[in-house]
Protein backbone atom coordinates (compact mmCIF):
# COMPACT_ATOMS: atom_id res chain seq x y z
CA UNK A 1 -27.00 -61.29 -23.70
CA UNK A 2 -25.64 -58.46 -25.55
CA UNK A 3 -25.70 -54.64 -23.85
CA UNK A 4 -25.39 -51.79 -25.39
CA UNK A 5 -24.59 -48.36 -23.53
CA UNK A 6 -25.79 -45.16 -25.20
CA UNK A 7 -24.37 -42.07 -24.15
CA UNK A 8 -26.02 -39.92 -22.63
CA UNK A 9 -27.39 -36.95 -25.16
CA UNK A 10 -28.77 -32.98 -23.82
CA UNK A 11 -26.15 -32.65 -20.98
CA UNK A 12 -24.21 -29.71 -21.46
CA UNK A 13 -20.48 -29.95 -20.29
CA UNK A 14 -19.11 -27.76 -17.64
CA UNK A 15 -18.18 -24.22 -17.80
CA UNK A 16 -14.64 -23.92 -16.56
CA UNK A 17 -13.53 -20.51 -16.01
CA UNK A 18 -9.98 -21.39 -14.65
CA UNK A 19 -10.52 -19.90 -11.10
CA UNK A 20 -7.83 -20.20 -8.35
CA UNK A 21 -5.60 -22.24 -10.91
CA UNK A 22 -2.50 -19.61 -10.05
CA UNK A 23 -0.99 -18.29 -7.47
CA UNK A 24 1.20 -15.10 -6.83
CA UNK A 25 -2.15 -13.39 -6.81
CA UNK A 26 -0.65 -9.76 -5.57
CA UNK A 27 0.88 -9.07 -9.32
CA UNK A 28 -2.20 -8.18 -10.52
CA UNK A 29 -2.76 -5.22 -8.21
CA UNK A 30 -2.03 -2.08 -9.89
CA UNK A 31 -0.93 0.75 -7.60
CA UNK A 32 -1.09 3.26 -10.45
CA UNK A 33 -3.88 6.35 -9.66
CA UNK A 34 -4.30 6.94 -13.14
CA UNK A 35 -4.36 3.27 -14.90
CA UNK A 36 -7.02 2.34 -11.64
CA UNK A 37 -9.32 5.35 -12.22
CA UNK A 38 -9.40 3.89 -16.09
CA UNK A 39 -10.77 0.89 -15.18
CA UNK A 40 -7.52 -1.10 -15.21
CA UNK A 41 -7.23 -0.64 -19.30
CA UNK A 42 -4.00 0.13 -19.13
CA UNK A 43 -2.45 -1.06 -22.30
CA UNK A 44 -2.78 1.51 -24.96
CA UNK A 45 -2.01 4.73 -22.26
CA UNK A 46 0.08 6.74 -23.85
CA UNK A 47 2.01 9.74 -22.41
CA UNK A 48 3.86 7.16 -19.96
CA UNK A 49 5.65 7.49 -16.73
CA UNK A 50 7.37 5.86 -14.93
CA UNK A 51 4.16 3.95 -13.61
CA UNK A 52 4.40 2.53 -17.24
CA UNK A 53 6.38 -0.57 -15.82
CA UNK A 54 3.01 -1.79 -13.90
CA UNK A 55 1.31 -1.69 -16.61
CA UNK A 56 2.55 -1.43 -20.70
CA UNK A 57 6.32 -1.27 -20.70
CA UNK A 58 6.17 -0.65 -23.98
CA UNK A 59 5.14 3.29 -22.49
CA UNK A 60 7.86 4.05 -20.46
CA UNK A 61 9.53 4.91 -24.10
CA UNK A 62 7.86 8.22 -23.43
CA UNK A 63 9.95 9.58 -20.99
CA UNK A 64 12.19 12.33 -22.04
CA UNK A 65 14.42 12.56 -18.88
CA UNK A 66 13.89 11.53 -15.34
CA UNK A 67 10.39 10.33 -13.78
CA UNK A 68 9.56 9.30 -10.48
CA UNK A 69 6.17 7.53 -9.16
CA UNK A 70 5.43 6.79 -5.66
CA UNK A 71 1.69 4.62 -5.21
CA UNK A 72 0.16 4.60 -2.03
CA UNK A 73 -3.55 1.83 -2.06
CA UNK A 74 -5.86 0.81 0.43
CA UNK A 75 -6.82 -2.37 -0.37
CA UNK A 76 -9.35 -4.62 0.85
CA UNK A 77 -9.26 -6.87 4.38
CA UNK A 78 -7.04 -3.45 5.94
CA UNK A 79 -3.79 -4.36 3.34
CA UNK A 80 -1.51 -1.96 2.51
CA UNK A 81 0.39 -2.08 -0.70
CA UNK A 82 2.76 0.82 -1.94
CA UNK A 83 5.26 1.00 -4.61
CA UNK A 84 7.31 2.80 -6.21
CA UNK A 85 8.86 3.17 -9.87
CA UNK A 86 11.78 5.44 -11.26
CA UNK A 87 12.47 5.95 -15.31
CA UNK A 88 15.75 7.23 -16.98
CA UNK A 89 16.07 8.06 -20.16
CA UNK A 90 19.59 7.33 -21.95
CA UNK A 91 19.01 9.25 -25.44
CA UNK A 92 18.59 7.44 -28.68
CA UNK A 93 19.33 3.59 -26.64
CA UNK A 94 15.90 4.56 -24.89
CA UNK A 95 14.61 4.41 -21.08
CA UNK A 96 15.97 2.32 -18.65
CA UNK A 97 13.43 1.77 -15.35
CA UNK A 98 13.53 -0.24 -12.11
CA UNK A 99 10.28 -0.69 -9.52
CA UNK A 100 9.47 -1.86 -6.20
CA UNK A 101 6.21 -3.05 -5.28
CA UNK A 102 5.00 -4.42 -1.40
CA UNK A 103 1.76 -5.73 -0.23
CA UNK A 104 1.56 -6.18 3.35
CA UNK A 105 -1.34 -8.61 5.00
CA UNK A 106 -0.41 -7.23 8.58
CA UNK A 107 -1.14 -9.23 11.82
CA UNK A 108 -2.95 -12.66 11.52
CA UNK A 109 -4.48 -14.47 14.56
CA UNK A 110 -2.63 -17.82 14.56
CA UNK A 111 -5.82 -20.46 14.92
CA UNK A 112 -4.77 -24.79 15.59
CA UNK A 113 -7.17 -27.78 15.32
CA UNK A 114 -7.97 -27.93 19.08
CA UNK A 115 -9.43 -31.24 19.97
CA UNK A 116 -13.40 -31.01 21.26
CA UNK A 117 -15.33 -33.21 23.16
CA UNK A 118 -17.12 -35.33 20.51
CA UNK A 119 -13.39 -36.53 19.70
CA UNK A 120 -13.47 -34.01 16.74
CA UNK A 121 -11.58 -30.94 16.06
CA UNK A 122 -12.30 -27.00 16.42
CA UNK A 123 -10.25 -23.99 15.23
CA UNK A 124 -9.26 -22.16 18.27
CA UNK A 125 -7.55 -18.52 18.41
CA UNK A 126 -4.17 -19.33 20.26
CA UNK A 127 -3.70 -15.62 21.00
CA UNK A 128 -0.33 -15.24 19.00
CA UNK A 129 -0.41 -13.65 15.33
CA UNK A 130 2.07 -14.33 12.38
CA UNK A 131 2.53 -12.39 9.62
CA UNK A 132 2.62 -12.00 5.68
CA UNK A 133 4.09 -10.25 3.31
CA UNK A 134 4.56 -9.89 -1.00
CA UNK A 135 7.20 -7.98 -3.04
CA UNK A 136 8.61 -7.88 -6.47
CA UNK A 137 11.27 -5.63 -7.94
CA UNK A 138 12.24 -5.82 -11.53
CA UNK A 139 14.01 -3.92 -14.19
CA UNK A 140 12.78 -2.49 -17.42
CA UNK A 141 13.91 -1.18 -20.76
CA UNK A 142 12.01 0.40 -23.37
CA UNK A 143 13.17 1.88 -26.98
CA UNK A 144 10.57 3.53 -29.67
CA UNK A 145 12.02 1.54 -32.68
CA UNK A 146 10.57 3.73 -34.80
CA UNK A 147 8.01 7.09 -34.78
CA UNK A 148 4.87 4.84 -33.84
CA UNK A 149 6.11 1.62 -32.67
CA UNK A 150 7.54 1.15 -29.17
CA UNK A 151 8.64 -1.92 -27.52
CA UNK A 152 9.67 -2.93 -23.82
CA UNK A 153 10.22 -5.38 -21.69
CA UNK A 154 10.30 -6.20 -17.68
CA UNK A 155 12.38 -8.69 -15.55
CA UNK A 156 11.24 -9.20 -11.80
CA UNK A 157 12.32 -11.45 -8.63
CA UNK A 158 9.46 -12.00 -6.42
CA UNK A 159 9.13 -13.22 -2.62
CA UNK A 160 5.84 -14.24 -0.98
CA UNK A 161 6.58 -15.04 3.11
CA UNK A 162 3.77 -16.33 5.59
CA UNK A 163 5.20 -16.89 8.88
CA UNK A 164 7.83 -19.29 8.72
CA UNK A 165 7.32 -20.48 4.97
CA UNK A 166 8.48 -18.46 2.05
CA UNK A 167 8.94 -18.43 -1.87
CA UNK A 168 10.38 -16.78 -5.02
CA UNK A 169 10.34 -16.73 -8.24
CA UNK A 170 10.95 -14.65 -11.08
CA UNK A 171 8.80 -13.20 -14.15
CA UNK A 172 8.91 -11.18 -17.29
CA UNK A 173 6.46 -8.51 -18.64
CA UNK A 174 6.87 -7.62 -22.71
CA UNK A 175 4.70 -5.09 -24.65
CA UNK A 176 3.74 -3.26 -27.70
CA UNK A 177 2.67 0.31 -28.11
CA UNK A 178 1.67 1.15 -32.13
CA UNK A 179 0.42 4.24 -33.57
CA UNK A 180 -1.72 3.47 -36.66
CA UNK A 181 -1.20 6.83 -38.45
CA UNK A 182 -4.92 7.49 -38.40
CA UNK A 183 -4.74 10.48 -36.01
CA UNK A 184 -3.98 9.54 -32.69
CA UNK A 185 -5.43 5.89 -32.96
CA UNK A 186 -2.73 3.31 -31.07
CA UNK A 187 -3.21 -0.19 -30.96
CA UNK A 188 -0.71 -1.82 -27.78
CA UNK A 189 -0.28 -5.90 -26.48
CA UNK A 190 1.11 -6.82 -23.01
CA UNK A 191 1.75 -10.66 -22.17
CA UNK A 192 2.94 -10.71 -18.28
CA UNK A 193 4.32 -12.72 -15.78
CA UNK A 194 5.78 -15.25 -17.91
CA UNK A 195 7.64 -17.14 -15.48
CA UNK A 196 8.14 -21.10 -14.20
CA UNK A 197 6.08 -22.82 -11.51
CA UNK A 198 7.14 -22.78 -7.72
CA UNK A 199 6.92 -24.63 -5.02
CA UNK A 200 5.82 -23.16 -1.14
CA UNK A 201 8.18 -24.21 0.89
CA UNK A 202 9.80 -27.65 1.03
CA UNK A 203 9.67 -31.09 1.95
CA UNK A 204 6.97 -31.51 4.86
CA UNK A 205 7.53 -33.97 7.87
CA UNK A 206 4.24 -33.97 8.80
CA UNK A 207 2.84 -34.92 5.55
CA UNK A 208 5.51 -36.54 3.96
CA UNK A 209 5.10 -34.83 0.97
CA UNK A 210 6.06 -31.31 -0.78
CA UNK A 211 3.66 -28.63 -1.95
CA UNK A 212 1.99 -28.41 -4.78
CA UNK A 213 3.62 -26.17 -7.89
CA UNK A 214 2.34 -22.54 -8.14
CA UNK A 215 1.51 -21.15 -11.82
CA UNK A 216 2.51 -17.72 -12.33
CA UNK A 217 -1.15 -15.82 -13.20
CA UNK A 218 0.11 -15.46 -17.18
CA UNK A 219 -2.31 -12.59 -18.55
CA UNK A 220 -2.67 -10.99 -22.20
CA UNK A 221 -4.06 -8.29 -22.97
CA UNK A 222 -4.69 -5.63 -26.08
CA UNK A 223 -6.45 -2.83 -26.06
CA UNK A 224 -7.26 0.56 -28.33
CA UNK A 225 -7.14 3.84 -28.20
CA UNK A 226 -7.70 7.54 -29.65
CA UNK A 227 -7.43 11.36 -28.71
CA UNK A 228 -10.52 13.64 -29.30
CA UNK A 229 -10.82 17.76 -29.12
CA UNK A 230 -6.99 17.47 -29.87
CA UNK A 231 -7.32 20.03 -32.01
CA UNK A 232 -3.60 22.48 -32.25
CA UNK A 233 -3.80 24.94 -29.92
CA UNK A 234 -7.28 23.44 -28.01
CA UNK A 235 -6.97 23.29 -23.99
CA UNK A 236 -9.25 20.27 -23.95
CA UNK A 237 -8.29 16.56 -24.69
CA UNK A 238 -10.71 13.56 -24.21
CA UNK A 239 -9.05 10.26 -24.69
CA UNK A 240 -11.35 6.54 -24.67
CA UNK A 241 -9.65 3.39 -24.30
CA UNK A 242 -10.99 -0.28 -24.65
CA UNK A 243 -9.22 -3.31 -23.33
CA UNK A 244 -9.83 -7.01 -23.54
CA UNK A 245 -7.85 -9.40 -20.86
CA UNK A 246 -7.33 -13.28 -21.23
CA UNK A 247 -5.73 -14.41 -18.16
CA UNK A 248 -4.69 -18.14 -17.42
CA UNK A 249 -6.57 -18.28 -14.11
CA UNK A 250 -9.78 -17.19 -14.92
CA UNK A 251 -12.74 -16.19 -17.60
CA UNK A 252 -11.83 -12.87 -19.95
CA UNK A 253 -12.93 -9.33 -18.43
CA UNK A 254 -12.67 -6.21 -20.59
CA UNK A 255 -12.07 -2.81 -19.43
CA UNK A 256 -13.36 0.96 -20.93
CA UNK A 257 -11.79 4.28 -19.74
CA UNK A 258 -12.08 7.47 -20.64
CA UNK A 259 -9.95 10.37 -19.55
CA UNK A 260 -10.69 14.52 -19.60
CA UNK A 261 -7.79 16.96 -19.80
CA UNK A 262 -7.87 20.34 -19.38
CA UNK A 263 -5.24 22.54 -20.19
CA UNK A 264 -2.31 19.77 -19.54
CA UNK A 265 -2.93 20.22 -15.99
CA UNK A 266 -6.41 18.42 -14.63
CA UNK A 267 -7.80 15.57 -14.97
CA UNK A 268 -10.73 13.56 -14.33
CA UNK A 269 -11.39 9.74 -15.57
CA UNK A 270 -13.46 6.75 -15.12
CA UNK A 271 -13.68 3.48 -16.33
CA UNK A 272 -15.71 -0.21 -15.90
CA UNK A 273 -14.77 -3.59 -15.15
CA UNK A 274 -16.93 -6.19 -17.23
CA UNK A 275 -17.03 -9.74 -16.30
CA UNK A 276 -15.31 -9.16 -12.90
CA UNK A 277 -17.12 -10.92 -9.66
CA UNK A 278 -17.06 -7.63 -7.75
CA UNK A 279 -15.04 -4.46 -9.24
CA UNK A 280 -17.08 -2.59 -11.37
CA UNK A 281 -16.96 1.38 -11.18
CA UNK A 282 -13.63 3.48 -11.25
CA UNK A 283 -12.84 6.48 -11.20
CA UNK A 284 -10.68 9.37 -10.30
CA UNK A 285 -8.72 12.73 -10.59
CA UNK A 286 -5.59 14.17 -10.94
CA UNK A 287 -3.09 17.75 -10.95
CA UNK A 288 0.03 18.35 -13.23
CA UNK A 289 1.85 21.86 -11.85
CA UNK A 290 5.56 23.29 -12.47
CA UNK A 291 8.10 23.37 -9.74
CA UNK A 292 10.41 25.20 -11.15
CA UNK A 293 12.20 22.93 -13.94
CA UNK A 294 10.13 19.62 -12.31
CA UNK A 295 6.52 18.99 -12.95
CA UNK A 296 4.83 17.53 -10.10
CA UNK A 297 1.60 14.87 -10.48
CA UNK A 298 -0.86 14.04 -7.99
CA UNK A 299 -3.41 11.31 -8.66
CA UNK A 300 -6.01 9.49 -6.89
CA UNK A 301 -8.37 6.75 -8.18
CA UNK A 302 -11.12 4.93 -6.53
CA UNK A 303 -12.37 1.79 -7.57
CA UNK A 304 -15.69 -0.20 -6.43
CA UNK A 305 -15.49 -3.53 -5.00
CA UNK A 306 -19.24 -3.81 -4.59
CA UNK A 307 -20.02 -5.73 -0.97
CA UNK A 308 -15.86 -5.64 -0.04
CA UNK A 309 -16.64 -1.60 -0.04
CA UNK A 310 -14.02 0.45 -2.26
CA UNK A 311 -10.37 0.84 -2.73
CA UNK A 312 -8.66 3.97 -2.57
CA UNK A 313 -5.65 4.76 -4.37
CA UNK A 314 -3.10 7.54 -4.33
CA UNK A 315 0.08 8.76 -6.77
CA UNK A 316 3.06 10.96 -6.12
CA UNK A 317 4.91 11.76 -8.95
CA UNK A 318 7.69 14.09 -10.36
CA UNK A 319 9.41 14.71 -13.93
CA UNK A 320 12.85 16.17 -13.71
């Protein structure tokens, strides 16, 4: 008797966005003010400071002198993340820059697999806490090769500890930063955290087996942008900027932003998060004022993160 087996026709296959396929999840929190209130589209900012290194490195070509950026964010769950970034520029070789970044979980109830009376198992509070903790510090250099194109790159060791178990790793960030020559038009590309797998901790006892490997959360991006009412001599400036985003771990988002200027010295901006589970809205305001020979910059974003509530973020900056 002869079967035959047809396959099986009007079945769609799956949609597989990618999710959870990467760890080191904290490098994609950007402590910046003004990059948040845009709606994270980052790339094509020009103008940079030293907050350039979170974001395009390619921007930190910008800085004429000396720049320093302290970031201060409320993040979900009660975390508290701050960094800080420094720039220096070193004439025609370009701008050298180094960063620290923290995230901080705070105090975690410790919970065990208490035995119950049907001869299962139920999580009980013991009554102690652990903690957890991120950082990453790197190095960057950036160099305008010529008028309109500008190039830089990051390097970064990274440490992620939860109680007893820790592990590091390293990364690099590159981008691109081109000005078309229509007007102010710019066209910039970021590929980050390039960087090998890792394990969390070592061999287990228990188990009798190691962890599994951790992907670093690779992400690509390019975005546009252009000035308006940049007319010589005009107090006003309006600048839009669109971004699309292909991560490794996940389906592609795009970001809009649009920033106001008046005068050189306030700000307002906003921006939206498309194809995101829960961030949508941003936006956010900021000063420029003279101190003497140093120009000061305060920023603050806020972004949406529908039923998690909002984030707040905050930037300190100066310009020597």
């Amino acid at each position: 008797m002869n079967t035959f087996i047809q396959a099986q026709s009007g079945i769609s296959p799956n949609d597989i966005e990618r999710a959870g396929q990467s760890g080191w999840q904290f490098l994609k929190i950007n402590g910046d003010s003004r990059q948040a209130a845009l709606g994270g589209a980052f790339t094509a900012i020009s103008n940079g400071d030293a907050n350039s290194v979170f974001g395009n490195p390619a921007s930190l070509a910008d800085i004429k002198n000396i720049d320093v950026q302290v970031n201060v964010l409320e993040w979900i769950a009660d975390i508290n993340y701050q960094s800080i970034a420094a720039g220096y520029s070193i004439g025609d070789l370009g701008v050298v820059g180094v960063s620290l970044a923290m995230l901080d979980y705070g105090d975690i109830p410790e919970t065990i697999n208490a035995p119950s009376g049907n001869g299962g198992t139920n999580p009980q509070i013991t009554g102690s806490n652990f903690s957890a903790n991120d950082y990453v510090v790197g190095f960057t250099y950036s160099k305008k090769i010529t008028d309109n194109l500008s190039v830089g790159g990051s390097i970064r060791y990274m440490e992620q500890n939860i109680a007893e178990l820790s592990m590091s790793n390293w990364s690099m960030d590159i981008g691109t930063m081109y000005y078309t020559g229509f007007r102010s038009l710019r066209i910039a590309i970021t590929a980050r955290n390039f960087g090998p797998d890792s394990r969390f901790g070592g061999w287990s006892e228990e188990y009798q087996t190691e962890s599994d490997y951790v992907r670093m959360p690779l992400d690509f991006r390019a975005g546009i942008a252009m000035d308006f009412l940049d007319e010589e001599g005009s107090p006003h400036l309006l600048t839009a900027i669109v971004e699309g985003d292909h991560p490794n771990d996940g389906k592609e988002k795009f970001h809009i932003g649009a920033s106001y200027a008046f005068d050189g010295m306030f700000f307002i901006r906003a921006g939206y998060k498309f194809n995101y589970d829960v961030q949508k809205f941003t936006f956010g305001a900021g000063i420029s004022y003279p101190i003497g020979t140093t120009v000061g910059t305060i920023n603050y974003a806020y972004v949406d993160f529908g039923e998690l509530n909002q984030v707040h973020t905050f930037s300190l900056g100066f310009s020597f």
